[in-house]
PDB file of N, CA and C in Angstrom:
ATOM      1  N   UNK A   1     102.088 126.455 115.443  1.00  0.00           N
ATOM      2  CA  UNK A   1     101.230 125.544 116.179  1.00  0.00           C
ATOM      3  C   UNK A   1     100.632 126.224 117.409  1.00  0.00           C
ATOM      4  N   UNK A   2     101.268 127.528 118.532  1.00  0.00           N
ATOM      5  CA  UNK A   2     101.083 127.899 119.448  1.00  0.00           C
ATOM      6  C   UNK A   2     100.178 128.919 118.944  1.00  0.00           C
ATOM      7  N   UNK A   3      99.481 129.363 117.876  1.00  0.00           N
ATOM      8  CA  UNK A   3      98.402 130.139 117.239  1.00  0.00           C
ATOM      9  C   UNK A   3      97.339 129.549 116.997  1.00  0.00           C
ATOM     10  N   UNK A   4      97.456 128.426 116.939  1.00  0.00           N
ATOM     11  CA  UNK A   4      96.480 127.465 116.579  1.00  0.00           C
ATOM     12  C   UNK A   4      95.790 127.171 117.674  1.00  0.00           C
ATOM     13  N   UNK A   5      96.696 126.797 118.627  1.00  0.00           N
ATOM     14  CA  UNK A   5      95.963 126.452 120.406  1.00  0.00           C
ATOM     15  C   UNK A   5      95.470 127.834 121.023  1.00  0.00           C
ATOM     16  N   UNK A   6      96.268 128.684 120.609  1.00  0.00           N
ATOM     17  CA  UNK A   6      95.748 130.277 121.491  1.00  0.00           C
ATOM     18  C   UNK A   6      94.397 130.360 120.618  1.00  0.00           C
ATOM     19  N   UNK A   7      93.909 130.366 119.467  1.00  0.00           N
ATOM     20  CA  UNK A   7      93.000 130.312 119.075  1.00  0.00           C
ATOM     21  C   UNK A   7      91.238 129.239 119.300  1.00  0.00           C
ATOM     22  N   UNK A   8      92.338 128.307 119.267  1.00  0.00           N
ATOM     23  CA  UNK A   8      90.939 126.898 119.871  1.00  0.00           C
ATOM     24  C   UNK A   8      90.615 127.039 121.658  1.00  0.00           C
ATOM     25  N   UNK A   9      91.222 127.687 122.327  1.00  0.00           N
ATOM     26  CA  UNK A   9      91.226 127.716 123.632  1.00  0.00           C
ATOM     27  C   UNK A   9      90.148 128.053 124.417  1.00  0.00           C
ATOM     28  N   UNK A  10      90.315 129.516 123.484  1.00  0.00           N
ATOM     29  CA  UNK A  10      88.950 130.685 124.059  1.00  0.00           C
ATOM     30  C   UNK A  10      87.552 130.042 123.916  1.00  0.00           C
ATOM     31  N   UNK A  11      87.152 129.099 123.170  1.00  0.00           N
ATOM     32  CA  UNK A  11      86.194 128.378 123.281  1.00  0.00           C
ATOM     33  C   UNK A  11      85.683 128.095 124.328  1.00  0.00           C
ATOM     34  N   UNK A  12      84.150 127.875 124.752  1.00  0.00           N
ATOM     35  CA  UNK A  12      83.727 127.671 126.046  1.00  0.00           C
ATOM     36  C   UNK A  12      83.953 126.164 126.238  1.00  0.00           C
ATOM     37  N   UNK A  13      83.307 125.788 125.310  1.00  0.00           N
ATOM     38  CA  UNK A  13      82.971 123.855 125.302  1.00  0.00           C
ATOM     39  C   UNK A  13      83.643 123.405 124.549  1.00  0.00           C
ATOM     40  N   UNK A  14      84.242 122.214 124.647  1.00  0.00           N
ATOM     41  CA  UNK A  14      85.567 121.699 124.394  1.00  0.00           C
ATOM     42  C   UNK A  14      84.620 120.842 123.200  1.00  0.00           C
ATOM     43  N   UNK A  15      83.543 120.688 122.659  1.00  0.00           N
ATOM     44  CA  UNK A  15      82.913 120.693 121.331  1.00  0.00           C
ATOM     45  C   UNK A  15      83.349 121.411 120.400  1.00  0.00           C
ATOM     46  N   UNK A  16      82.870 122.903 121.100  1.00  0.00           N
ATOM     47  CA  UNK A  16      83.196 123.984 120.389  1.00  0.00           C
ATOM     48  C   UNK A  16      85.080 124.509 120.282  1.00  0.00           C
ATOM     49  N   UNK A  17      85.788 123.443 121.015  1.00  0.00           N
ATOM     50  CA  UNK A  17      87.019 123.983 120.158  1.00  0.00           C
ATOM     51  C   UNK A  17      87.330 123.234 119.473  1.00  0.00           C
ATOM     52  N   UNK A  18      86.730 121.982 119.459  1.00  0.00           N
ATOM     53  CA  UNK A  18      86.910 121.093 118.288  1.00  0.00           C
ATOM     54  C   UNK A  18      86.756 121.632 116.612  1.00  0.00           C
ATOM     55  N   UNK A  19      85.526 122.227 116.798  1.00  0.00           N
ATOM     56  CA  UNK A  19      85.225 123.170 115.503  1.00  0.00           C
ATOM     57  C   UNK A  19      85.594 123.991 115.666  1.00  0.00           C
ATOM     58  N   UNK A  20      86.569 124.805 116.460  1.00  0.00           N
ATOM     59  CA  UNK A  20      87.145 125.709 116.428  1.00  0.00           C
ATOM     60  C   UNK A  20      88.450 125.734 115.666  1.00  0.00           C
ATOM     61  N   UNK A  21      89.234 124.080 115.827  1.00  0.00           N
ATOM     62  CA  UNK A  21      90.342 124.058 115.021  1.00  0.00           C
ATOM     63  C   UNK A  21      90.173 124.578 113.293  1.00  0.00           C
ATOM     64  N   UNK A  22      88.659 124.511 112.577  1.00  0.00           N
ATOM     65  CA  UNK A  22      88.403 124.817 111.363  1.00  0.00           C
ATOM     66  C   UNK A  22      87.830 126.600 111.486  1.00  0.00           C
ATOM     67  N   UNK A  23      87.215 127.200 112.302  1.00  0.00           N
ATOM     68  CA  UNK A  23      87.029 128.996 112.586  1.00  0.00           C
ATOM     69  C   UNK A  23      88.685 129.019 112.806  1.00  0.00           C
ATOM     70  N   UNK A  24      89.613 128.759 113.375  1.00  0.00           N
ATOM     71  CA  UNK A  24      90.589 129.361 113.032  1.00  0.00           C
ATOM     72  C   UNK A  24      91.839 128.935 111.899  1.00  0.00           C
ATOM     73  N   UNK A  25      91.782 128.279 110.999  1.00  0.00           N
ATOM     74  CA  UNK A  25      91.720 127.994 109.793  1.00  0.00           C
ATOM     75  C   UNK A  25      91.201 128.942 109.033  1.00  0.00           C
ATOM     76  N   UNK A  26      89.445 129.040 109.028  1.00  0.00           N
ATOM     77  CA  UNK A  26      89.130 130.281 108.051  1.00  0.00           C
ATOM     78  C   UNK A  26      90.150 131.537 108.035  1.00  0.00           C
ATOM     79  N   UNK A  27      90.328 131.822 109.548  1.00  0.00           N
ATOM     80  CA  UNK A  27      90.718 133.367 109.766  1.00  0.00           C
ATOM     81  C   UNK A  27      92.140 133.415 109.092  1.00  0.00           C
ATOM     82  N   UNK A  28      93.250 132.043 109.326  1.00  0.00           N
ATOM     83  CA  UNK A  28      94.097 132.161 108.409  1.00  0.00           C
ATOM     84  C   UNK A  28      94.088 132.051 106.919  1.00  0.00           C
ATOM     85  N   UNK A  29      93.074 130.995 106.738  1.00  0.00           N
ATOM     86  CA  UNK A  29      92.945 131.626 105.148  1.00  0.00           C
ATOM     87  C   UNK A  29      92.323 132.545 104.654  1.00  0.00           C
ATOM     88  N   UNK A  30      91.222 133.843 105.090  1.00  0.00           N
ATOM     89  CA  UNK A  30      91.432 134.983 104.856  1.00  0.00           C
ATOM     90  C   UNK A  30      92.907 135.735 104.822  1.00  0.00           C
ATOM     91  N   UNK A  31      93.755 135.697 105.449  1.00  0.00           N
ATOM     92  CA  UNK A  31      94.890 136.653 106.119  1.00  0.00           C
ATOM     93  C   UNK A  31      95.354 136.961 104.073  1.00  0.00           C
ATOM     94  N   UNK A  32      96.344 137.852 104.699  1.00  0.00           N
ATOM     95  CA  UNK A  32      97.013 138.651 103.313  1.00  0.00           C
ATOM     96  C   UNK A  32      98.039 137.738 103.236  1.00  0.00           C
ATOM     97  N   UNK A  33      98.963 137.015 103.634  1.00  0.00           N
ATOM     98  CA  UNK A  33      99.746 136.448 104.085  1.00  0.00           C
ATOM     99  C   UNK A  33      99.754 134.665 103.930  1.00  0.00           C
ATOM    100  N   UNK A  34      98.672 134.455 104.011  1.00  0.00           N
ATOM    101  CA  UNK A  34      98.169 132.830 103.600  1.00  0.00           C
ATOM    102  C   UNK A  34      99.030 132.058 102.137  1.00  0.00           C
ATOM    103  N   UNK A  35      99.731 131.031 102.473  1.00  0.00           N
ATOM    104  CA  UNK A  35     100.457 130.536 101.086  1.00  0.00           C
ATOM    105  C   UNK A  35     100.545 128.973 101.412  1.00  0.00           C
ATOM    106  N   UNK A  36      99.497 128.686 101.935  1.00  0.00           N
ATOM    107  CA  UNK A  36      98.812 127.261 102.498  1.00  0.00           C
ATOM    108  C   UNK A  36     100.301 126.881 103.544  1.00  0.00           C
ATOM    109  N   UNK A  37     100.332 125.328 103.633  1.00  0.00           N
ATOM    110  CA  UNK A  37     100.991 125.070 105.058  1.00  0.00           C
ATOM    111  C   UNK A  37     102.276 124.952 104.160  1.00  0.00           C
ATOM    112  N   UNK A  38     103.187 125.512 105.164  1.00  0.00           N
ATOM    113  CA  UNK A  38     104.496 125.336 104.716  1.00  0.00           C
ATOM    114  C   UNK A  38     105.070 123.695 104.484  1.00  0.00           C
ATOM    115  N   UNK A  39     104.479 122.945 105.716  1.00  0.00           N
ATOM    116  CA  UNK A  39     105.480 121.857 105.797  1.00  0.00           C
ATOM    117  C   UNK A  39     104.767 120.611 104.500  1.00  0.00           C
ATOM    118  N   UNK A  40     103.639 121.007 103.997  1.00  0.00           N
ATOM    119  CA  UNK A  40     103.222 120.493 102.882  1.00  0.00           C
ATOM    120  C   UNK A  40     103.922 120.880 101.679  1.00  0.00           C
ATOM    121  N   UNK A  41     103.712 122.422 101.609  1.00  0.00           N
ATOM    122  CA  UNK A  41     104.649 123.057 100.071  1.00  0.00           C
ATOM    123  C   UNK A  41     106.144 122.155  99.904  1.00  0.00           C
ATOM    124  N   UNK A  42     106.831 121.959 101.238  1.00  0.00           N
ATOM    125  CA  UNK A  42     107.773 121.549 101.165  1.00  0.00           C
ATOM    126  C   UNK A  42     108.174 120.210 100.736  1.00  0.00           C
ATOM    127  N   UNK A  43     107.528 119.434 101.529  1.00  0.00           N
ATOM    128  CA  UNK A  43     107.402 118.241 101.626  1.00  0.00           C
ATOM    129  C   UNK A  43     106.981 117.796 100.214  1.00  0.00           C
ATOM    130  N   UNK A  44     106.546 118.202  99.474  1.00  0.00           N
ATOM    131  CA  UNK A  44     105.976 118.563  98.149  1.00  0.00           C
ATOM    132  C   UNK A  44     107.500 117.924  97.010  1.00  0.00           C
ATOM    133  N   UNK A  45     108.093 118.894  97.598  1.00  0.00           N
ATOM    134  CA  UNK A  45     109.202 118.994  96.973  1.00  0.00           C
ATOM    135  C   UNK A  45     110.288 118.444  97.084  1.00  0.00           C
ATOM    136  N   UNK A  46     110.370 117.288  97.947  1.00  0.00           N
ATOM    137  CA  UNK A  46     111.389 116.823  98.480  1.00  0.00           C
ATOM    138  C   UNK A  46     110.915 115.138  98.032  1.00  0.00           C
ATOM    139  N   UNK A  47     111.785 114.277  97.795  1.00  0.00           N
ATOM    140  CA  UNK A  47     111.789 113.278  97.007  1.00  0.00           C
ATOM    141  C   UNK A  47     111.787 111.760  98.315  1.00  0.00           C
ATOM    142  N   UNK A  48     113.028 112.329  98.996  1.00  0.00           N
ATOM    143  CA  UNK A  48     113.623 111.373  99.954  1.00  0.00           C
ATOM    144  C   UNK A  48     112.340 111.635 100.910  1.00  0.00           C
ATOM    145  N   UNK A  49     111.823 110.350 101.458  1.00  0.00           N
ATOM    146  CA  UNK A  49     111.266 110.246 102.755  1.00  0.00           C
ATOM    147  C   UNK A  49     111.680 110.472 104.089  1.00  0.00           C
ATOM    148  N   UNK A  50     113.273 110.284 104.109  1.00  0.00           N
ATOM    149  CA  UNK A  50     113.790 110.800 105.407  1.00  0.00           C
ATOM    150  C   UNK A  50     114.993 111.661 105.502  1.00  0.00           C
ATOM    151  N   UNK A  51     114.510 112.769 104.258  1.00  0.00           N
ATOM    152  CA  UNK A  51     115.444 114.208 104.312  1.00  0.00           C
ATOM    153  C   UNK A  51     115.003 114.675 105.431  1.00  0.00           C
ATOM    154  N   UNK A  52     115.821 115.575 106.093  1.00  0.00           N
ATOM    155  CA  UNK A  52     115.700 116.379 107.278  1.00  0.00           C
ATOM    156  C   UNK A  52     114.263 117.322 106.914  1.00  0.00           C
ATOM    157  N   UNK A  53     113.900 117.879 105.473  1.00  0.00           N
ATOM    158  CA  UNK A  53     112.548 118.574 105.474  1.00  0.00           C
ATOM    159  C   UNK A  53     111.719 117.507 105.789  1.00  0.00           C
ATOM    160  N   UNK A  54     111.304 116.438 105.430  1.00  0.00           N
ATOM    161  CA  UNK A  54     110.314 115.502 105.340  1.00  0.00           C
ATOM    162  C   UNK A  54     110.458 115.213 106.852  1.00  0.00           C
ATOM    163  N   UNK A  55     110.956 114.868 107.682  1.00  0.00           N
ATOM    164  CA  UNK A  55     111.075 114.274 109.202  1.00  0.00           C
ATOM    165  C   UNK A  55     110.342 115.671 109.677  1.00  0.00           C
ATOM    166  N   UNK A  56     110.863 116.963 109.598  1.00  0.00           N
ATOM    167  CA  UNK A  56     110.461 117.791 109.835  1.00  0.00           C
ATOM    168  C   UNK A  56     108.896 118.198 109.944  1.00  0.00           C
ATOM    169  N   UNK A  57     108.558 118.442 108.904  1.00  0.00           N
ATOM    170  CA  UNK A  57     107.586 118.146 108.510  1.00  0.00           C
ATOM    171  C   UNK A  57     106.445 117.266 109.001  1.00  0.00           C
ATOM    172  N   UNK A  58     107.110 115.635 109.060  1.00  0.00           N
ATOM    173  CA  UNK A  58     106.388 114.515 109.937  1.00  0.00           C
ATOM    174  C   UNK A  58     105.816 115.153 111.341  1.00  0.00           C
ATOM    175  N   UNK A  59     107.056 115.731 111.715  1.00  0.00           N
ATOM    176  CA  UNK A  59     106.938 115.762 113.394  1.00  0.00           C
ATOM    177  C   UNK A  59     105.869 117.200 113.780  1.00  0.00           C
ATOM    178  N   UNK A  60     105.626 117.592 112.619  1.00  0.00           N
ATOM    179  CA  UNK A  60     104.559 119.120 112.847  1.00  0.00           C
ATOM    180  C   UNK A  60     103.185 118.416 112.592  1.00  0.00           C
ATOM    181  N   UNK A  61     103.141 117.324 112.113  1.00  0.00           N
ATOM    182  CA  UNK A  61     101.664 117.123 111.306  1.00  0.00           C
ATOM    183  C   UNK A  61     101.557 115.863 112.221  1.00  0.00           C
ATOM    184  N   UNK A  62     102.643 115.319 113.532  1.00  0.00           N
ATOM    185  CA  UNK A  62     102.358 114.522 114.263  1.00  0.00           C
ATOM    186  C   UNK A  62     101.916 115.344 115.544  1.00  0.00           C
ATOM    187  N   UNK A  63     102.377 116.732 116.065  1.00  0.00           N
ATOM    188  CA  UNK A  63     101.935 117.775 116.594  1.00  0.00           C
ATOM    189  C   UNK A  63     100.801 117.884 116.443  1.00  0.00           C
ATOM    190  N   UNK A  64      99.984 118.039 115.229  1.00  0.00           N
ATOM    191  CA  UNK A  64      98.780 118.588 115.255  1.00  0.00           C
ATOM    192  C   UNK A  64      97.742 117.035 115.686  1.00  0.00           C
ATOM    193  N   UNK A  65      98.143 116.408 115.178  1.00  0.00           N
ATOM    194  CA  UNK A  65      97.548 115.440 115.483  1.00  0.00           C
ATOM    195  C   UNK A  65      97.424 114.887 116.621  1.00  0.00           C
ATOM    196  N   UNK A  66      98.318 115.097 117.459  1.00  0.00           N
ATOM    197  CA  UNK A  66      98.643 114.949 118.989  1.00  0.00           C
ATOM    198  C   UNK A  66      97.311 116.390 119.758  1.00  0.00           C
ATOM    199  N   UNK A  67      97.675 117.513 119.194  1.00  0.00           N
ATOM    200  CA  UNK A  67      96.726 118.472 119.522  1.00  0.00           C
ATOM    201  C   UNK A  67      95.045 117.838 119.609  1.00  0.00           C
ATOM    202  N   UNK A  68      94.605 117.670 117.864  1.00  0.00           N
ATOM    203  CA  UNK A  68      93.444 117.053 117.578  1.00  0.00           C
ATOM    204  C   UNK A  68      93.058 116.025 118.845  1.00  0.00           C
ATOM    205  N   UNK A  69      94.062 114.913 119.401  1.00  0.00           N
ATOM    206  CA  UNK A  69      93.611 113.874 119.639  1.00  0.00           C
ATOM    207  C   UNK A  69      93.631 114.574 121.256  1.00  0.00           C
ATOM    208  N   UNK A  70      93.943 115.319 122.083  1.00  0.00           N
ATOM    209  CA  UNK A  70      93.802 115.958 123.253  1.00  0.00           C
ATOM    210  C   UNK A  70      92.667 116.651 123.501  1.00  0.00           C
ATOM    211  N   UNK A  71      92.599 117.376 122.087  1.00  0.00           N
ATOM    212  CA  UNK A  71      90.292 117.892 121.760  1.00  0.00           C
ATOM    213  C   UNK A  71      89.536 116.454 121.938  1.00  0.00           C
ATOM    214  N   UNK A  72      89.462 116.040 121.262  1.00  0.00           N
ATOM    215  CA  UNK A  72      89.426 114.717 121.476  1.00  0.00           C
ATOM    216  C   UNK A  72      89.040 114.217 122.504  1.00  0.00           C
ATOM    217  N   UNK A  73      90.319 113.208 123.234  1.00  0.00           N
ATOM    218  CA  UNK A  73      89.793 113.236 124.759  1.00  0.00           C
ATOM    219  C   UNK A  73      89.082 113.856 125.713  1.00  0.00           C
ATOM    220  N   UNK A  74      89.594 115.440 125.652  1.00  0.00           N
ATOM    221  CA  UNK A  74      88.882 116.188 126.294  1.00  0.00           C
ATOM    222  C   UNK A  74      87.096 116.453 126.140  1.00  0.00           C
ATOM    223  N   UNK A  75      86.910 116.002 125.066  1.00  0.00           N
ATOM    224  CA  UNK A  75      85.383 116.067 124.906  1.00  0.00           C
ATOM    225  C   UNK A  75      84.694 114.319 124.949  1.00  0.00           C
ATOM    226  N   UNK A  76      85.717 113.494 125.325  1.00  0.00           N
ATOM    227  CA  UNK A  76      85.104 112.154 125.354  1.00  0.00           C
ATOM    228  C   UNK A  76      84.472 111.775 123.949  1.00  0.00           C
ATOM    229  N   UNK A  77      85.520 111.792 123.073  1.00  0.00           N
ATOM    230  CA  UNK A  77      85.033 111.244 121.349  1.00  0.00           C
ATOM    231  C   UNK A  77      85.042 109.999 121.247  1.00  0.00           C
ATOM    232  N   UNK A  78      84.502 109.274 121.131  1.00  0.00           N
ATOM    233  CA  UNK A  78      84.510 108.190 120.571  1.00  0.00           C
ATOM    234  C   UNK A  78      85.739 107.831 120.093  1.00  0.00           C
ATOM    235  N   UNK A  79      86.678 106.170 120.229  1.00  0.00           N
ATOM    236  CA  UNK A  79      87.465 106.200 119.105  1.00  0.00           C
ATOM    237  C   UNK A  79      89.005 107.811 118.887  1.00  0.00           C
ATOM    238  N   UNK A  80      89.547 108.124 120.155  1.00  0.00           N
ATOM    239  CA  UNK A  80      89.865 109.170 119.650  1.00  0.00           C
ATOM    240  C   UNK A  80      90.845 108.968 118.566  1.00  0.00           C
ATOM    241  N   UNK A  81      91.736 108.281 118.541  1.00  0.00           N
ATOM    242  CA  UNK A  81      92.615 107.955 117.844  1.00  0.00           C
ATOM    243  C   UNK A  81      92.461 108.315 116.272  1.00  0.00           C
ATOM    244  N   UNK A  82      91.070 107.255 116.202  1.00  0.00           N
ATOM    245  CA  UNK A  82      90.458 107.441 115.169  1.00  0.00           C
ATOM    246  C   UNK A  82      90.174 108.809 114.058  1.00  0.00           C
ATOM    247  N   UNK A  83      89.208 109.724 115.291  1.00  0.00           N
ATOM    248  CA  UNK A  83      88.826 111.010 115.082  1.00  0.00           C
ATOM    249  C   UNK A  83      89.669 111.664 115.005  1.00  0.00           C
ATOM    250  N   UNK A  84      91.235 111.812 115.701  1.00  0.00           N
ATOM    251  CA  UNK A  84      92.105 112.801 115.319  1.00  0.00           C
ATOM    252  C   UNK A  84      92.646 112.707 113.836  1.00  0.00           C
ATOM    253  N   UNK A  85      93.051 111.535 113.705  1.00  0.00           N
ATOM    254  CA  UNK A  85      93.289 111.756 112.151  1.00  0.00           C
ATOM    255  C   UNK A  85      92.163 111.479 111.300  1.00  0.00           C
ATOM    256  N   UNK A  86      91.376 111.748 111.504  1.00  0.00           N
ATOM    257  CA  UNK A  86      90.056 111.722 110.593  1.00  0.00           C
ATOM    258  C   UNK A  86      90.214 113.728 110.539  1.00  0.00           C
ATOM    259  N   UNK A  87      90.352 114.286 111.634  1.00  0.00           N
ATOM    260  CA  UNK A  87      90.414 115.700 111.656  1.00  0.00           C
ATOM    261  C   UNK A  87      91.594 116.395 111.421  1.00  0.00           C
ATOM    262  N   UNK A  88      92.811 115.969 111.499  1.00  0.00           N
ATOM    263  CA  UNK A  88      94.066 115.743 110.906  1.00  0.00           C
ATOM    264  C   UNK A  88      93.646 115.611 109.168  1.00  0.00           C
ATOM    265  N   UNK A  89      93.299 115.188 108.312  1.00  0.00           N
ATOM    266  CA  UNK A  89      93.075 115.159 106.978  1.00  0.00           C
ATOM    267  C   UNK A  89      92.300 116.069 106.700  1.00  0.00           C
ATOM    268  N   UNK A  90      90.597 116.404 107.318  1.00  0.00           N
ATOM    269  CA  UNK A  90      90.438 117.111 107.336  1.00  0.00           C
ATOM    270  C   UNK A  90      90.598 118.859 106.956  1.00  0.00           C
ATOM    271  N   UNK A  91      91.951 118.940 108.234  1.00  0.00           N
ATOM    272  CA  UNK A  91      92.645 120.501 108.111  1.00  0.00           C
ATOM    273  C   UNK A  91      93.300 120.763 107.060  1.00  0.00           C
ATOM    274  N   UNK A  92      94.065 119.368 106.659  1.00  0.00           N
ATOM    275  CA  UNK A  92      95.185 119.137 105.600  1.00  0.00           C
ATOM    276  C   UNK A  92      94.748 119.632 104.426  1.00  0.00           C
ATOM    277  N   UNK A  93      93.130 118.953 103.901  1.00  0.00           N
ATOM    278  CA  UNK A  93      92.385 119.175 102.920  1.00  0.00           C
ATOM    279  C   UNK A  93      91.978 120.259 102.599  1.00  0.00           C
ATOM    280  N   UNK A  94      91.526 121.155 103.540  1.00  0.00           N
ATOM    281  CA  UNK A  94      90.709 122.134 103.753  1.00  0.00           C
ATOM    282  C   UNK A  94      92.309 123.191 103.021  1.00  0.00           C
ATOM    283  N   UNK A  95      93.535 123.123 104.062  1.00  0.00           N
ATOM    284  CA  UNK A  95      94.341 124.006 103.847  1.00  0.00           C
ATOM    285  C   UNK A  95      94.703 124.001 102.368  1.00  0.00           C
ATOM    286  N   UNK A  96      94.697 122.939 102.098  1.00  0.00           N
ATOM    287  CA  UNK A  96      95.306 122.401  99.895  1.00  0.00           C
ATOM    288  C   UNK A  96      94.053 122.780  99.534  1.00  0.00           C
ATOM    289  N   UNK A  97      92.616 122.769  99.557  1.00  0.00           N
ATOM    290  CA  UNK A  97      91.852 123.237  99.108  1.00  0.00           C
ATOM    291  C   UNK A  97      91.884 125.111  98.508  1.00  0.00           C
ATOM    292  N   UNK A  98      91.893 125.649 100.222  1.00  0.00           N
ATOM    293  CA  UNK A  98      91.960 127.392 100.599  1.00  0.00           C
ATOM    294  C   UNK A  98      93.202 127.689  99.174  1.00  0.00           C
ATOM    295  N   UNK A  99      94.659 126.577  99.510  1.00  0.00           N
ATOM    296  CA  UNK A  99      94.903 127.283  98.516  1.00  0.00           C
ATOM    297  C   UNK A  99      95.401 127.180  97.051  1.00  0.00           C
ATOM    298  N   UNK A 100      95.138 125.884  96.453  1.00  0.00           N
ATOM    299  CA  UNK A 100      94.916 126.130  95.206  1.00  0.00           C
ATOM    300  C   UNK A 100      93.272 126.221  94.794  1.00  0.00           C
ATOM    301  N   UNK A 101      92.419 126.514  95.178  1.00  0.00           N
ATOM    302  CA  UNK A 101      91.356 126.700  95.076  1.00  0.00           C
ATOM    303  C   UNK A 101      91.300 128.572  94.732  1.00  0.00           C
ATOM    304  N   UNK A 102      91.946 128.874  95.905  1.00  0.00           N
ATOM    305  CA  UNK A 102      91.266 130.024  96.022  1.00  0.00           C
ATOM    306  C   UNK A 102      89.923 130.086  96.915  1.00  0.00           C
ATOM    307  N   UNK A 103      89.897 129.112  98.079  1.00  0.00           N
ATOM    308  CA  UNK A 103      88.386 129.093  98.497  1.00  0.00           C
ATOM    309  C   UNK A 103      88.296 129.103  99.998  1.00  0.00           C
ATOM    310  N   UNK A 104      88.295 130.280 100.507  1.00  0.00           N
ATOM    311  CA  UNK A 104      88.794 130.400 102.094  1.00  0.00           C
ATOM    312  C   UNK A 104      87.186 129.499 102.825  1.00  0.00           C
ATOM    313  N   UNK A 105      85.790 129.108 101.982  1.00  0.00           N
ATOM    314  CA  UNK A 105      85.090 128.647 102.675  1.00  0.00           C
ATOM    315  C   UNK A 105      85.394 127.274 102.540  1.00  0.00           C
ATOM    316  N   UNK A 106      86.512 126.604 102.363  1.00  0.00           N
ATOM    317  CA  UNK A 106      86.820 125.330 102.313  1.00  0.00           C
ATOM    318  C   UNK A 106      87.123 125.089 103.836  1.00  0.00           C
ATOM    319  N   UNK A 107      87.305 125.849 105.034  1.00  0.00           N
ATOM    320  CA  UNK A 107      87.106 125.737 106.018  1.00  0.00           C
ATOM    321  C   UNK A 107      85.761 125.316 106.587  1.00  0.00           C
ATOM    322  N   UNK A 108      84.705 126.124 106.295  1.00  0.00           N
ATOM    323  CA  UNK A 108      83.465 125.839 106.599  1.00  0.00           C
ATOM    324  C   UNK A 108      82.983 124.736 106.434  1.00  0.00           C
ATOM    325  N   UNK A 109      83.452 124.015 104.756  1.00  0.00           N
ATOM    326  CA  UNK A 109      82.788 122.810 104.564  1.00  0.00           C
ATOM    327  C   UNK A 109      83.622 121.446 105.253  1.00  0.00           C
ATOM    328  N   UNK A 110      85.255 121.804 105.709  1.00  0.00           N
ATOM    329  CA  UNK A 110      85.750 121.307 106.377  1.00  0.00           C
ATOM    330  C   UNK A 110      84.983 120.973 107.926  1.00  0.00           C
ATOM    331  N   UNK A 111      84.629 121.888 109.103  1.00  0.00           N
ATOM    332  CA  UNK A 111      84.261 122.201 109.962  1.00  0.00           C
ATOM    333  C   UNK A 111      82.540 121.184 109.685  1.00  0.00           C
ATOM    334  N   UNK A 112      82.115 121.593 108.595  1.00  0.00           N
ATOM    335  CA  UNK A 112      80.504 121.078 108.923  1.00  0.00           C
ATOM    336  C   UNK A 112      81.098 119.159 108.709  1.00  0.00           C
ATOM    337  N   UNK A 113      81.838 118.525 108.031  1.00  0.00           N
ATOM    338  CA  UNK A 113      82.091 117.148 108.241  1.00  0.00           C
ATOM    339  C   UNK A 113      82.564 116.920 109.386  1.00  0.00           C
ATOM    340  N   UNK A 114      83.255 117.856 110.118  1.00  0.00           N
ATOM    341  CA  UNK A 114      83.749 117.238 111.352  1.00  0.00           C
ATOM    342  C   UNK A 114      82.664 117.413 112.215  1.00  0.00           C
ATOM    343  N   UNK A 115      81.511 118.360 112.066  1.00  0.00           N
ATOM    344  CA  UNK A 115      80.391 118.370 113.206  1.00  0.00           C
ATOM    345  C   UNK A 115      79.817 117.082 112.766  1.00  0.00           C
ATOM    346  N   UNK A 116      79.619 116.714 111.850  1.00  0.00           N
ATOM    347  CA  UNK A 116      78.993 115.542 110.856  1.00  0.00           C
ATOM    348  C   UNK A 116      79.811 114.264 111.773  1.00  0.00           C
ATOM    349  N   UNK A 117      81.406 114.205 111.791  1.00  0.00           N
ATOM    350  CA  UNK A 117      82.144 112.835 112.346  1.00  0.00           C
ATOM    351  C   UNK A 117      81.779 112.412 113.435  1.00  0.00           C
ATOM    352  N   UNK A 118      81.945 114.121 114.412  1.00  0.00           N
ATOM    353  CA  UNK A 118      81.720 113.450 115.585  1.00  0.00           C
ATOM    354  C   UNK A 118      80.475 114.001 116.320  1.00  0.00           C
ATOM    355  N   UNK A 119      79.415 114.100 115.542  1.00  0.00           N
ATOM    356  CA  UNK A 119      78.145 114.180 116.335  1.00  0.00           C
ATOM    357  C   UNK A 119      78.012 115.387 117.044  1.00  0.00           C
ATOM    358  N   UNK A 120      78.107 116.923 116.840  1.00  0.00           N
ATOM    359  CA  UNK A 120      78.577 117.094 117.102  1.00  0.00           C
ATOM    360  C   UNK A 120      77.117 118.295 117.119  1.00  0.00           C
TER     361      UNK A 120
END
């Protein structure tokens, strides 16, 4: 998660780290190393809703969403609540896309709906 923020940071305009959460997305799904999000693969696999992976899991994808919704505020979005998990699914999609797809520009088309959500 602390790669994710060191990455959206450097942005000048807090617009631009909004779409930044999807440019650094691409760069991880280029990497050699990319095997989509862990706490999805997992979660995948786990049956019980409140096994220790699945809570786990919850509390990373409530992280990001907490992140999203701080871009968010910070740029005065409309509705943030709204928009974070609208951009929260988003990443989710984009990442299950990159990788059973095979399609690292599933970022891009990720990134152009969110310029699309929030006016952007």
């Amino acid at each position: 998660m602390q790669w994710l923020r060191n990455e959206v940071q450097h942005h000048a305009t807090t617009g631009e780290q909004l779409l930044g959460l999807f440019t650094a997305l691409k760069s991880w799904f280029g990497s050699d190393d990319f095997r989509g999000c862990a706490f999805i693969n997992t979660s995948g696999e786990t049956g019980d809703a409140q096994s220790p992976v699945r809570l786990l899991a919850k509390a990373h994808k409530q992280k990001l969403y907490e992140f999203a919704l701080e871009l968010c505020n910070a740029h005065g979005t409309p509705e943030p609540e709204q928009q974070a998990a609208h951009l929260l699914i988003l990443m989710d999609g984009a990442i299950t896309v990159a990788l059973v797809m095979g399609d690292v520009t599933a970022a891009d088309k990720a990134r152009d709906m969110a310029r699309t959500l929030l006016k952007l």
